[in-house]
N, C-alpha and C. Protein backbone atom coordinates (compact mmCIF):
# COMPACT_ATOMS: atom_id res chain seq x y z
N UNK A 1 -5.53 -10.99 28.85
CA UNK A 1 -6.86 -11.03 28.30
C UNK A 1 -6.87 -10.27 26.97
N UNK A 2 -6.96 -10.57 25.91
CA UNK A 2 -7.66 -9.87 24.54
C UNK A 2 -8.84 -8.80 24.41
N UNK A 3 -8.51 -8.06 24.41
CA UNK A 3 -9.57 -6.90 24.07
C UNK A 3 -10.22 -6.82 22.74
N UNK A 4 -10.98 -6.50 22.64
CA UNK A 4 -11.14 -6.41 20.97
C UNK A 4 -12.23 -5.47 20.85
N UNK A 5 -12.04 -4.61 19.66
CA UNK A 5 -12.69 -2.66 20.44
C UNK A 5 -13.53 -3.04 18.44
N UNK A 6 -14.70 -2.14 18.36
CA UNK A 6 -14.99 -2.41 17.00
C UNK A 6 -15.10 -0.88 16.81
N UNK A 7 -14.45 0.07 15.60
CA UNK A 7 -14.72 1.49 15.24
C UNK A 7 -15.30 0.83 13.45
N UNK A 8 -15.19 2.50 13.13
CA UNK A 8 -16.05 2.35 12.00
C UNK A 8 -14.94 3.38 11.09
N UNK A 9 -15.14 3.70 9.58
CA UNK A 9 -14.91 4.65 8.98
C UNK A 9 -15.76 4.46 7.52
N UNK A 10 -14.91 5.39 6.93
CA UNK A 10 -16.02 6.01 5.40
C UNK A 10 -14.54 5.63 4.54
N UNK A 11 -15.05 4.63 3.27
CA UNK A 11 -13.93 4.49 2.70
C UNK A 11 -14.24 4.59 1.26
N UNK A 12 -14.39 5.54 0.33
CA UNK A 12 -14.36 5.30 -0.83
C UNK A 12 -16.11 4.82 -0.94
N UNK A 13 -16.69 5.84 0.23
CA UNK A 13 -18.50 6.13 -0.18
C UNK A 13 -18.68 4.81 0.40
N UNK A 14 -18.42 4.19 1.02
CA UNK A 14 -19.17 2.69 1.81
C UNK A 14 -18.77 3.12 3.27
N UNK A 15 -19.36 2.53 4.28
CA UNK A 15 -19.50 2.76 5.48
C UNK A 15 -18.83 1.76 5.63
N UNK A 16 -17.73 1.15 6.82
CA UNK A 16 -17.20 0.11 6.94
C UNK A 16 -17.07 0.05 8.76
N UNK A 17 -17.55 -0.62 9.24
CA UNK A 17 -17.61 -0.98 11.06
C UNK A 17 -16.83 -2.66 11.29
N UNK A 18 -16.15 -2.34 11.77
CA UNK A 18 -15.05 -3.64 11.73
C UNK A 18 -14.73 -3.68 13.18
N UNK A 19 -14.10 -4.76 13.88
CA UNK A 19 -13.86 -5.23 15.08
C UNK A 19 -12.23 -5.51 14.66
N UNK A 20 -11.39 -5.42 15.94
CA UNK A 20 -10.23 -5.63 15.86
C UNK A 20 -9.31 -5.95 16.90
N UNK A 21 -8.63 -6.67 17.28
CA UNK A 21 -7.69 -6.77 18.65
C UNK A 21 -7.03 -5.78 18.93
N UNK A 22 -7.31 -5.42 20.19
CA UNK A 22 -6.50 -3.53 20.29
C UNK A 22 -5.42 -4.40 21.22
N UNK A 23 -4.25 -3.76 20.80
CA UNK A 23 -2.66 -4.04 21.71
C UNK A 23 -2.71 -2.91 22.28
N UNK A 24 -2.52 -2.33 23.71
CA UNK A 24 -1.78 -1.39 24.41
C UNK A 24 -0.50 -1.04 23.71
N UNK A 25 0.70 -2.07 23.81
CA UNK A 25 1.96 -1.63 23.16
C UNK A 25 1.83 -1.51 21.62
N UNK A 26 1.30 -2.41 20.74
CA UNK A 26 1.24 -1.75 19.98
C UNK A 26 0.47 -0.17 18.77
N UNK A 27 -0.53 -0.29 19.80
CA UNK A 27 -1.17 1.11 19.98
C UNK A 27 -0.10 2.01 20.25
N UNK A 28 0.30 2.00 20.65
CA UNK A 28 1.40 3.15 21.34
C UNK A 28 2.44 3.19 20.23
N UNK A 29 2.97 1.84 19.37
CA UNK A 29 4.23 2.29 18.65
C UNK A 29 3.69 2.91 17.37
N UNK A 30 2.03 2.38 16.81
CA UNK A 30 1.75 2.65 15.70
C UNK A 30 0.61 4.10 16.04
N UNK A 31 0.75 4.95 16.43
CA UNK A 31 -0.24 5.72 16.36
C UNK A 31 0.39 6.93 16.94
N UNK A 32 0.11 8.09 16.57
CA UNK A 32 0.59 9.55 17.47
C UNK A 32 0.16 10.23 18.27
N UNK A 33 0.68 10.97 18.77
CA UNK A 33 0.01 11.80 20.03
C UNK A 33 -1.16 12.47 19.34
N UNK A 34 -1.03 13.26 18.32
CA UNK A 34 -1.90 13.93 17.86
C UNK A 34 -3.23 13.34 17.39
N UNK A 35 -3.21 12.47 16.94
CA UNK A 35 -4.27 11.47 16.72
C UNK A 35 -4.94 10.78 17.65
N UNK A 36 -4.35 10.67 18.71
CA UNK A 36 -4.86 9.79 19.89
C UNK A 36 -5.79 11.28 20.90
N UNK A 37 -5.16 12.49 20.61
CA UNK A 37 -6.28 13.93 21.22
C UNK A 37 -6.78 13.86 20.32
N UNK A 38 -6.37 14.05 19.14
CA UNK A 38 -7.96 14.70 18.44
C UNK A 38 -8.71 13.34 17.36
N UNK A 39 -8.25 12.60 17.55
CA UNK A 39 -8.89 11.55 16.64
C UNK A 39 -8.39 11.11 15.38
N UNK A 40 -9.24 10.41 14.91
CA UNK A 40 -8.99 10.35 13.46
C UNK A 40 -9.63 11.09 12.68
N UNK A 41 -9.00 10.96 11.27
CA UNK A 41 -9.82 12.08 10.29
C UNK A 41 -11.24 11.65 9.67
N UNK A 42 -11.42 10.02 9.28
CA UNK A 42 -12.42 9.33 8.52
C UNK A 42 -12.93 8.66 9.21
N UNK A 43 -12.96 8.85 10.32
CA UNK A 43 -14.05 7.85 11.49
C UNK A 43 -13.52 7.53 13.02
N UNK A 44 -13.69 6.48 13.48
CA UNK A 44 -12.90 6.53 14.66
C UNK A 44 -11.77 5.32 14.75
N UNK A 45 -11.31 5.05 13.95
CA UNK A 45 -10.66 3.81 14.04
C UNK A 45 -9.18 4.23 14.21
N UNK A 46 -8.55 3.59 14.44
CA UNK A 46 -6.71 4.78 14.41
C UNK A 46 -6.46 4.37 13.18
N UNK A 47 -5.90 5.24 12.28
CA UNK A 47 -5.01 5.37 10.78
C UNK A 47 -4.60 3.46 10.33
N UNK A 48 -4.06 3.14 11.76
CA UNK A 48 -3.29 1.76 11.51
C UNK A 48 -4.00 0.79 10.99
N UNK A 49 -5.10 0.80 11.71
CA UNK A 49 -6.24 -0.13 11.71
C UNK A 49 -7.09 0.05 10.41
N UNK A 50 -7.34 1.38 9.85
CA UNK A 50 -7.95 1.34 8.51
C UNK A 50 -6.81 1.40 7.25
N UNK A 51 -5.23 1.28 7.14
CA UNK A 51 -4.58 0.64 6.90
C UNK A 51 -4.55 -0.82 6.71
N UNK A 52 -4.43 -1.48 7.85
CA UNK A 52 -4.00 -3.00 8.10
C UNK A 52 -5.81 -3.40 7.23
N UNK A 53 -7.13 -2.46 7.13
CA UNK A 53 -7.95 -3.35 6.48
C UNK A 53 -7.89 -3.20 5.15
N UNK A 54 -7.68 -2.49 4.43
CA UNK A 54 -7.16 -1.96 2.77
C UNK A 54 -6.14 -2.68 2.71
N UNK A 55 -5.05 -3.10 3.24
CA UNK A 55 -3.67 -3.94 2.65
C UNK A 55 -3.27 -4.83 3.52
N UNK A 56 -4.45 -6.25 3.92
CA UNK A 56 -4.44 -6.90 4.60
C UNK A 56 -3.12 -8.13 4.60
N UNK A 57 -2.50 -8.33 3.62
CA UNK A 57 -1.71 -9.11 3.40
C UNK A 57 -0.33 -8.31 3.77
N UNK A 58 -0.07 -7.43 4.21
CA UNK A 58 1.07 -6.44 4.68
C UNK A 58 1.09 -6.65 5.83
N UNK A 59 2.55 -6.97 6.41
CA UNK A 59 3.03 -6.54 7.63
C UNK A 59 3.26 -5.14 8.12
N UNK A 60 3.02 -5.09 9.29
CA UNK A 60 2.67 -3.37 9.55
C UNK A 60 4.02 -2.96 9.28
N UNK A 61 5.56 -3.32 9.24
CA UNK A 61 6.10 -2.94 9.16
C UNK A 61 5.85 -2.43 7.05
N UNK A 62 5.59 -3.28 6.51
CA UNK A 62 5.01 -2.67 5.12
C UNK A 62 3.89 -1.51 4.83
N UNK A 63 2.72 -2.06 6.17
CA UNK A 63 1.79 -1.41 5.82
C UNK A 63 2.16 0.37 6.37
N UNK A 64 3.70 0.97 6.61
CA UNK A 64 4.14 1.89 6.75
C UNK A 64 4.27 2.34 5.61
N UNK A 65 4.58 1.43 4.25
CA UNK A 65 4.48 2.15 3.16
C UNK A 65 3.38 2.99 2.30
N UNK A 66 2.16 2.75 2.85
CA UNK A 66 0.91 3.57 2.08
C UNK A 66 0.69 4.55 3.59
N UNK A 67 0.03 5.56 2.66
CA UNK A 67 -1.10 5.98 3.29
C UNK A 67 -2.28 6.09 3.14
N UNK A 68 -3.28 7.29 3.77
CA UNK A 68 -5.00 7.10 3.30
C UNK A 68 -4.69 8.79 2.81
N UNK A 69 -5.79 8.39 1.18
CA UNK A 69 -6.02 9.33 1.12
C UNK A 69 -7.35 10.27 1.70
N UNK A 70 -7.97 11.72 2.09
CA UNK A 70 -8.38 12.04 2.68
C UNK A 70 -9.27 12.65 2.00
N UNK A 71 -10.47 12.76 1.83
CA UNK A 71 -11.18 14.41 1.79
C UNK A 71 -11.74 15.00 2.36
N UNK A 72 -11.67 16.42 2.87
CA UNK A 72 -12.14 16.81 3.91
C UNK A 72 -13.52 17.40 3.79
N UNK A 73 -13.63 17.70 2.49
CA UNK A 73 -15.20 17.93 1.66
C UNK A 73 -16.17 16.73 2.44
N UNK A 74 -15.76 15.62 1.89
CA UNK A 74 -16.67 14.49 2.44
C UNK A 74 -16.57 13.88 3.88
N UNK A 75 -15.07 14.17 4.37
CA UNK A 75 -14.96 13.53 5.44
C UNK A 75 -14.74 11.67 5.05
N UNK A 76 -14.18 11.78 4.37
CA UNK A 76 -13.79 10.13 3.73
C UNK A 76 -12.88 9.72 3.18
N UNK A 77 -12.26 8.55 3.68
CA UNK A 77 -10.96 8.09 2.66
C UNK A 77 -11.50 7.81 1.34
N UNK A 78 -10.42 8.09 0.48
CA UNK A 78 -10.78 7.63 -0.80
C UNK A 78 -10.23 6.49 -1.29
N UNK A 79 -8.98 6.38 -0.77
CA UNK A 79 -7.83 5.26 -0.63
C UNK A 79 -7.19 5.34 -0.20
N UNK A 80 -6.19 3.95 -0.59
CA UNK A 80 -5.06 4.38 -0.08
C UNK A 80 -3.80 4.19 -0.95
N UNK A 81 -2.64 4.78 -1.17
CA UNK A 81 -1.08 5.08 -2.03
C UNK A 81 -0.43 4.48 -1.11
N UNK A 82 0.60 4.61 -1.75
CA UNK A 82 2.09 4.59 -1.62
C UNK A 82 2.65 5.91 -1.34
N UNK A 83 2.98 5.95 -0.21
CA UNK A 83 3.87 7.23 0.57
C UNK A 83 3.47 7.97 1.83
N UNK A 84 4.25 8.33 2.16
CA UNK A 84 4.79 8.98 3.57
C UNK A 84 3.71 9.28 4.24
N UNK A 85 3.45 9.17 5.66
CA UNK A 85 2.15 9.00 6.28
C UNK A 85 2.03 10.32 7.12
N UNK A 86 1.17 11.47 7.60
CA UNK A 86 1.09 12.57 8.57
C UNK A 86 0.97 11.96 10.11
N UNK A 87 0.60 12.84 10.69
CA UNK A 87 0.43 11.97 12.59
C UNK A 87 -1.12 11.78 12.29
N UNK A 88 -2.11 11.99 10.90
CA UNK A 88 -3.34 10.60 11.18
C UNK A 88 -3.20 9.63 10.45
N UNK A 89 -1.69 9.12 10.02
CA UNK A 89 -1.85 8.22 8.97
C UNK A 89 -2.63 8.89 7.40
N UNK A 90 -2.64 9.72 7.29
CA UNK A 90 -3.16 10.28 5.17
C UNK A 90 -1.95 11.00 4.76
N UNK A 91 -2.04 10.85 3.55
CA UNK A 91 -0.85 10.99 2.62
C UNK A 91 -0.16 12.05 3.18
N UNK A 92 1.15 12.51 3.24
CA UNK A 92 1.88 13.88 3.12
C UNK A 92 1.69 14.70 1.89
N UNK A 93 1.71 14.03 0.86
CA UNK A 93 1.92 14.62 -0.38
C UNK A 93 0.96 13.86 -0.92
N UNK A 94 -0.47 13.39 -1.05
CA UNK A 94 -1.22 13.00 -1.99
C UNK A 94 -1.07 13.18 -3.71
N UNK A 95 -1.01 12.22 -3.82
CA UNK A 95 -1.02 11.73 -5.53
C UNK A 95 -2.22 11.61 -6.00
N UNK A 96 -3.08 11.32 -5.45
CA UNK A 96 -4.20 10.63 -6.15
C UNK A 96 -3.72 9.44 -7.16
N UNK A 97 -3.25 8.51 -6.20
CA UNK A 97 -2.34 7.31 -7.27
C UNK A 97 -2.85 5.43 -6.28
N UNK A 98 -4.56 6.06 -6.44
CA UNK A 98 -4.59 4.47 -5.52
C UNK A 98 -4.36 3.42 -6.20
N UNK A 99 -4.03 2.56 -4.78
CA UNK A 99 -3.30 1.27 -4.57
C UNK A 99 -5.02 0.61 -4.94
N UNK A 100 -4.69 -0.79 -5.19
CA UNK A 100 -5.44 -1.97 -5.72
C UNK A 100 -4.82 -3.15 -5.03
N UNK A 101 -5.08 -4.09 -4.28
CA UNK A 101 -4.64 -5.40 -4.38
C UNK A 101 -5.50 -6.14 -5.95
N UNK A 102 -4.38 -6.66 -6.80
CA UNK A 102 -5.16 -7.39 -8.12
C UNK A 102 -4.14 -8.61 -8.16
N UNK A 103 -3.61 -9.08 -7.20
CA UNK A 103 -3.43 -10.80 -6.94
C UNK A 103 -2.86 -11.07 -5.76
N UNK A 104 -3.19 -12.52 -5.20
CA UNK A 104 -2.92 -12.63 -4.20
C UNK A 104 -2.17 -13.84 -4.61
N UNK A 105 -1.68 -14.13 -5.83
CA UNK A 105 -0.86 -15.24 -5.87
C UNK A 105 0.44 -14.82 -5.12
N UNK A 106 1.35 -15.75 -4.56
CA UNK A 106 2.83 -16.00 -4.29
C UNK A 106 3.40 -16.35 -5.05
N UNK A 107 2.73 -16.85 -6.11
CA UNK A 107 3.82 -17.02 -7.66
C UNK A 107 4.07 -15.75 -8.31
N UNK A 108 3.06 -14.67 -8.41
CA UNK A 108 3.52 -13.53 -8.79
C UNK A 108 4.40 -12.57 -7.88
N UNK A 109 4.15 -12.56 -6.94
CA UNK A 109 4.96 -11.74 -5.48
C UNK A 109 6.08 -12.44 -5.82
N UNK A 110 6.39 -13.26 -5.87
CA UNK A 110 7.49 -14.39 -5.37
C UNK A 110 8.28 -13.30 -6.66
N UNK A 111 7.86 -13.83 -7.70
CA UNK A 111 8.28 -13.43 -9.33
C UNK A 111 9.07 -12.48 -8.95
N UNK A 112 8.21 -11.12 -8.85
CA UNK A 112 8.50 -10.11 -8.32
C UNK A 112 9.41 -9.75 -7.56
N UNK A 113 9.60 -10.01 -6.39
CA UNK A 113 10.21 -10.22 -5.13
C UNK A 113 11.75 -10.47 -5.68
N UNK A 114 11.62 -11.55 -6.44
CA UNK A 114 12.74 -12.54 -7.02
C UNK A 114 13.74 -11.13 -7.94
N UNK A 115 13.15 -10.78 -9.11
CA UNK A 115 13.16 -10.06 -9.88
C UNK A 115 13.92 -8.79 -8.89
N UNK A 116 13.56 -8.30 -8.38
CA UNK A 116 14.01 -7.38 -7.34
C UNK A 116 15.29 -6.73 -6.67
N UNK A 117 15.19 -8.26 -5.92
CA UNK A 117 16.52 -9.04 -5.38
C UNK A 117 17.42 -8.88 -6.17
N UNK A 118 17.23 -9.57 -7.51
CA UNK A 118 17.94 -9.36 -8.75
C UNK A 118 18.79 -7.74 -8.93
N UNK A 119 18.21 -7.50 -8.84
CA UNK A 119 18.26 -6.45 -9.57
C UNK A 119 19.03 -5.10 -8.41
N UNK A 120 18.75 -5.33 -7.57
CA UNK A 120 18.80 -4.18 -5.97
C UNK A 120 19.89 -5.21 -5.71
N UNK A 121 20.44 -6.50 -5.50
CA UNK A 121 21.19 -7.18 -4.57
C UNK A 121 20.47 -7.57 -3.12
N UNK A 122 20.90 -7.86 -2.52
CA UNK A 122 20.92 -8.74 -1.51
C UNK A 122 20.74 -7.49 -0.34
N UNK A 123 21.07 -6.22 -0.78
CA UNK A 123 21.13 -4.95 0.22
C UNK A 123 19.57 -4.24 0.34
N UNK A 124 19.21 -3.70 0.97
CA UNK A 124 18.05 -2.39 1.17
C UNK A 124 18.30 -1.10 -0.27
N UNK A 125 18.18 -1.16 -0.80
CA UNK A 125 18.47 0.22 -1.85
C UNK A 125 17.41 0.42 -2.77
N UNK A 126 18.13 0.53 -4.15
CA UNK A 126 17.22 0.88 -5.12
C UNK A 126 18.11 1.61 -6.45
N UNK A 127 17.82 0.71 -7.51
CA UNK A 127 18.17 1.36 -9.32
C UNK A 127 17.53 0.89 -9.99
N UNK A 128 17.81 1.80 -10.92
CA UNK A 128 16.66 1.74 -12.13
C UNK A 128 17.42 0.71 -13.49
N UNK A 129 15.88 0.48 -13.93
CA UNK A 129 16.28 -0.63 -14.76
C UNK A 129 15.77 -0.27 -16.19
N UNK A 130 15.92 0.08 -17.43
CA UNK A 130 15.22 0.40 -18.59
C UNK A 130 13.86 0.88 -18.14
N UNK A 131 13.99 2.23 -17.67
CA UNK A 131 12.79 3.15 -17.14
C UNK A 131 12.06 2.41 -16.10
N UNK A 132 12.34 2.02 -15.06
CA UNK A 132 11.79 1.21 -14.09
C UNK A 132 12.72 1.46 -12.96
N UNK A 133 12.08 1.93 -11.96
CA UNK A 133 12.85 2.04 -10.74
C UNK A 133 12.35 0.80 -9.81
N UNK A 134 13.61 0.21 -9.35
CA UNK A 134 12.90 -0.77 -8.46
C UNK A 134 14.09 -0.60 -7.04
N UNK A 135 13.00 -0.86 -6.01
CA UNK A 135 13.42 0.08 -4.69
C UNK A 135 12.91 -1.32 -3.68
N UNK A 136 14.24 -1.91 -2.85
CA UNK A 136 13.88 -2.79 -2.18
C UNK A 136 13.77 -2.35 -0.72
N UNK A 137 12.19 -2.65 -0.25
CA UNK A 137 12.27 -1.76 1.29
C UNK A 137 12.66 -2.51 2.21
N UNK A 138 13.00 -2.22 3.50
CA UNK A 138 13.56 -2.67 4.82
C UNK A 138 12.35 -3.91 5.13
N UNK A 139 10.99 -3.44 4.94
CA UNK A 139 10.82 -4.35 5.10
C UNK A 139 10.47 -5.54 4.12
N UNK A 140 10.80 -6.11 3.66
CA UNK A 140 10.87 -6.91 2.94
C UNK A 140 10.19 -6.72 1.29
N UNK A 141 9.66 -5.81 1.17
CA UNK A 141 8.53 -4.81 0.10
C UNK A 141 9.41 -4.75 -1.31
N UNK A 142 9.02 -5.28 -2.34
CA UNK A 142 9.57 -4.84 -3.66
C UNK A 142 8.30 -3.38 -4.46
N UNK A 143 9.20 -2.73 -4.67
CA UNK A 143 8.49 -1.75 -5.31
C UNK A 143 8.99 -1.30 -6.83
N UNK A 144 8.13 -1.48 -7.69
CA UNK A 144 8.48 -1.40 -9.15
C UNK A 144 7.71 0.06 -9.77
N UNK A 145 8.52 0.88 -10.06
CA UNK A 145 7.75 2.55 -10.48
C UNK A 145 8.50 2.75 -11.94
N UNK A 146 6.83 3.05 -12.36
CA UNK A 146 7.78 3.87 -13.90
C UNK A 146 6.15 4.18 -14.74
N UNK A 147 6.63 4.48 -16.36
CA UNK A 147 5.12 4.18 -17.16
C UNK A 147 4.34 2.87 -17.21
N UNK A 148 3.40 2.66 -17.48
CA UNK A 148 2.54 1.27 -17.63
C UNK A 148 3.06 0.27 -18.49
N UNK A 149 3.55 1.35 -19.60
CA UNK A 149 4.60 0.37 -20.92
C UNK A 149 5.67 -0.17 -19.98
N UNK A 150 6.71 0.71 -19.30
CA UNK A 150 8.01 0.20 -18.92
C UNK A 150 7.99 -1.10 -17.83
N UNK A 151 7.04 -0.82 -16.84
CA UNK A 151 6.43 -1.95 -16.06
C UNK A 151 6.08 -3.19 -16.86
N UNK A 152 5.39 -2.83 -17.74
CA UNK A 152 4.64 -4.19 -18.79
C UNK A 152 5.69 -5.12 -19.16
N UNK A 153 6.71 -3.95 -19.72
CA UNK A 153 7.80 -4.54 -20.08
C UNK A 153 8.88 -5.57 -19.22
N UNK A 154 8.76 -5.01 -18.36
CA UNK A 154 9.68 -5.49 -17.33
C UNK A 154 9.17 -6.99 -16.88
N UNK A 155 7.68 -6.83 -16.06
CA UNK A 155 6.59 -7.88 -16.17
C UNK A 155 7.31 -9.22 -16.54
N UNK A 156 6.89 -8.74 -18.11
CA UNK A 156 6.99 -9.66 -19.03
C UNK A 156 8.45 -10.57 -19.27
N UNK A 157 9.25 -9.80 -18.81
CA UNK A 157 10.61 -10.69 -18.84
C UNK A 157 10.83 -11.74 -17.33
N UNK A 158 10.05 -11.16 -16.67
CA UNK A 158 9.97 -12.17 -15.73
C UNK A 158 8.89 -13.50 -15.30
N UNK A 159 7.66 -12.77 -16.15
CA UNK A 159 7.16 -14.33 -16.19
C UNK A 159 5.25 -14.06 -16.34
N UNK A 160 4.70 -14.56 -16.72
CA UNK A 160 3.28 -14.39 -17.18
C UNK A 160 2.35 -14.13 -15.83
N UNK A 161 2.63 -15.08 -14.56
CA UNK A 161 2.11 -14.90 -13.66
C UNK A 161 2.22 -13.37 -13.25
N UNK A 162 3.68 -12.79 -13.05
CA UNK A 162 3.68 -11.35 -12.95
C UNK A 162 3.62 -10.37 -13.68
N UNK A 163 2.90 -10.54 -15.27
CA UNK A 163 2.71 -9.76 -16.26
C UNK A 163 1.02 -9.75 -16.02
N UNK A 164 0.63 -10.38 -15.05
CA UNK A 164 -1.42 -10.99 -15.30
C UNK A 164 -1.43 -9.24 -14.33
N UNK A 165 -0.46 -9.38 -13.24
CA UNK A 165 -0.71 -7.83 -12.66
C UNK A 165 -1.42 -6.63 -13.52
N UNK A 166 -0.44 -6.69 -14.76
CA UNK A 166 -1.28 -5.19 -15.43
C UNK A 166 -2.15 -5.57 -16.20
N UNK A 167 -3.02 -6.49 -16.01
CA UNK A 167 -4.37 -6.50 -16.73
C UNK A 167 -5.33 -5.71 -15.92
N UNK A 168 -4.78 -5.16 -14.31
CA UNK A 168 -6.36 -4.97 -13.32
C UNK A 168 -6.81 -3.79 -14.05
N UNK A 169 -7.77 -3.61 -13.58
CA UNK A 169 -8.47 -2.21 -14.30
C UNK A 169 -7.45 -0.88 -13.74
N UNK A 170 -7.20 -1.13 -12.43
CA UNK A 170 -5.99 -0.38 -11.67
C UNK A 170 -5.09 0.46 -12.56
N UNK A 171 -4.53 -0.58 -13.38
CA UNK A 171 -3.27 -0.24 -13.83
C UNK A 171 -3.40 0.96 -15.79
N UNK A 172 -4.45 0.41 -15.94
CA UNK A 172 -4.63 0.33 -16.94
C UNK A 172 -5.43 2.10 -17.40
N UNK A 173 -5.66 2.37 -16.23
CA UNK A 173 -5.84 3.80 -15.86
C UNK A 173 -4.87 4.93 -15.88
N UNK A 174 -3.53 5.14 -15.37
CA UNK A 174 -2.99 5.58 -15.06
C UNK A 174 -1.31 5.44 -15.69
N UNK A 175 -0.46 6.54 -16.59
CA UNK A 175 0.56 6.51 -16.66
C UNK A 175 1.91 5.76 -16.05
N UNK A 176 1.54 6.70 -14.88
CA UNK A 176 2.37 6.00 -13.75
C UNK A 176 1.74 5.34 -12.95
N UNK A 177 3.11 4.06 -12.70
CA UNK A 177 2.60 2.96 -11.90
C UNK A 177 3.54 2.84 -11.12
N UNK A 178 3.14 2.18 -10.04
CA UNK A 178 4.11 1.38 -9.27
C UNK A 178 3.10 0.17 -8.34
N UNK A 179 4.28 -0.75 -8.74
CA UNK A 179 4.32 -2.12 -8.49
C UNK A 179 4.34 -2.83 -6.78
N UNK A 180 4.05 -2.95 -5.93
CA UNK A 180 3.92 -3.56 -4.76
C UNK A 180 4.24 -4.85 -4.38
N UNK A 181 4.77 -5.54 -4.34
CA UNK A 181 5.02 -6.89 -4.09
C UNK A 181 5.54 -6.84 -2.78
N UNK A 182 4.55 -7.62 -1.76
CA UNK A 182 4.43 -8.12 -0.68
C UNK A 182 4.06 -9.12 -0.44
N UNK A 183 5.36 -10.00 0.67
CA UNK A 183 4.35 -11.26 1.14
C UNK A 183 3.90 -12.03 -0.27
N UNK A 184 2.26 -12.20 0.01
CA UNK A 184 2.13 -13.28 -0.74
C UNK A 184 0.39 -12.53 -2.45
N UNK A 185 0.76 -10.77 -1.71
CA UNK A 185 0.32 -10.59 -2.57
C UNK A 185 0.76 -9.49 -3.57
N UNK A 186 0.05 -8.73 -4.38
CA UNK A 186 0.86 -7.41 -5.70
C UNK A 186 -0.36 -6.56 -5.03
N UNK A 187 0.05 -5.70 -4.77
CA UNK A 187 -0.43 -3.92 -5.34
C UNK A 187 -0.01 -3.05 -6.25
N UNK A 188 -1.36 -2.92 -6.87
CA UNK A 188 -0.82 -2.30 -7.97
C UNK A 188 -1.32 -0.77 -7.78
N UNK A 189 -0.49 0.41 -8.03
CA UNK A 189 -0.77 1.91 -7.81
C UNK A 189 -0.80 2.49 -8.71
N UNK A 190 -1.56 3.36 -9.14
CA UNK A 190 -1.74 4.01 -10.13
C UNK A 190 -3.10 5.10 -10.55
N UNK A 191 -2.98 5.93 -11.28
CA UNK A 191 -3.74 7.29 -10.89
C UNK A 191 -3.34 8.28 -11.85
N UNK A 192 -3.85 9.33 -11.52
CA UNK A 192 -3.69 10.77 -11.92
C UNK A 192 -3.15 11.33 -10.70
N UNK A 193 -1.74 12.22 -11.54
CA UNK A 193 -0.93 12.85 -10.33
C UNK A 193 -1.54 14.25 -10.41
């Protein structure tokens, strides 16, 4: 039988109450002890679940790559980054470097993705390319980090569809960037560190 449980949280000053299919097993692989006693930090939903709704086009094995950022002033996510998650799912090391989905084409992911491959091989790793680090994750995740110029640059040698990325307002903010390519869409990260 399907369960389906509805919590709520605070994301960036909007109230958000969402419904969702709760798994037993996978409840258990994606969530921690500590979180499951004392809760969550931004509402009641588990970390995973207000994850999987910010970077809906991610497989959870991707959506391991962000976290939420937190404030405890407000009691609210603000977003969510790129990097290492605590036992509620929010940043370890907060950047203040939020993520954006700004396309959901597969011609740009693909680009990307492609570009990547290229570049990393056929293996899990990661090198840098004319100021551009590009880091291919386990799970299938291309990640492109550097300045906004060096990204642009890079972009651009691979193809217009994946150069339309740094037009979002996202990008255009922030020094450092890094690039997301998943699946069938781009995140773009970027901020004040």
């Amino acid at each position: 039988m399907v369960e389906t449980r509805t919590c709520g949280f605070k994301l960036a000053g909007e109230d958000k109450r969402i419904s969702y299919v709760y798994d037993e097993d996978y409840h258990a692989e994606n969530s921690t002890f500590r979180e499951n006693m004392l809760g969550s930090k931004g509402g009641d939903c588990p970390s995973y679940v207000t994850i999987a709704y910010a970077a809906p086009d991610a497989t959870s094995a991707q959506q391991k790559l962000f976290c939420l950022s937190y404030d405890k002033t407000t009691e609210q996510y603000l977003g969510f980054e790129e990097g290492a998650q605590n036992a509620y799912g929010l940043c370890k090391q907060p950047k203040r470097s939020f993520c954006e989905r700004v396309n959901a084409s597969t011609t740009a992911a693909t680009s990307i993705a492609g570009f990547g491959s290229g570049v990393v091989g056929s293996a899990v790793g990661s090198t840098n390319v004319a100021g551009v680090s590009v880091v291919a994750h386990s799970s299938g995740a291309y990640i492109l980090t550097g300045t906004s110029g060096y990204i642009a640059g890079t972009l651009g040698t691979i193809g217009t569809s994946a150069l339309a990325v740094l037009t979002a307002p996202a990008t255009i903010a922030g020094a450092a960037v890094s690039v997301v390519a998943l699946g069938g869409a781009v995140y773009v990260c970027s901020g004040t560190n």
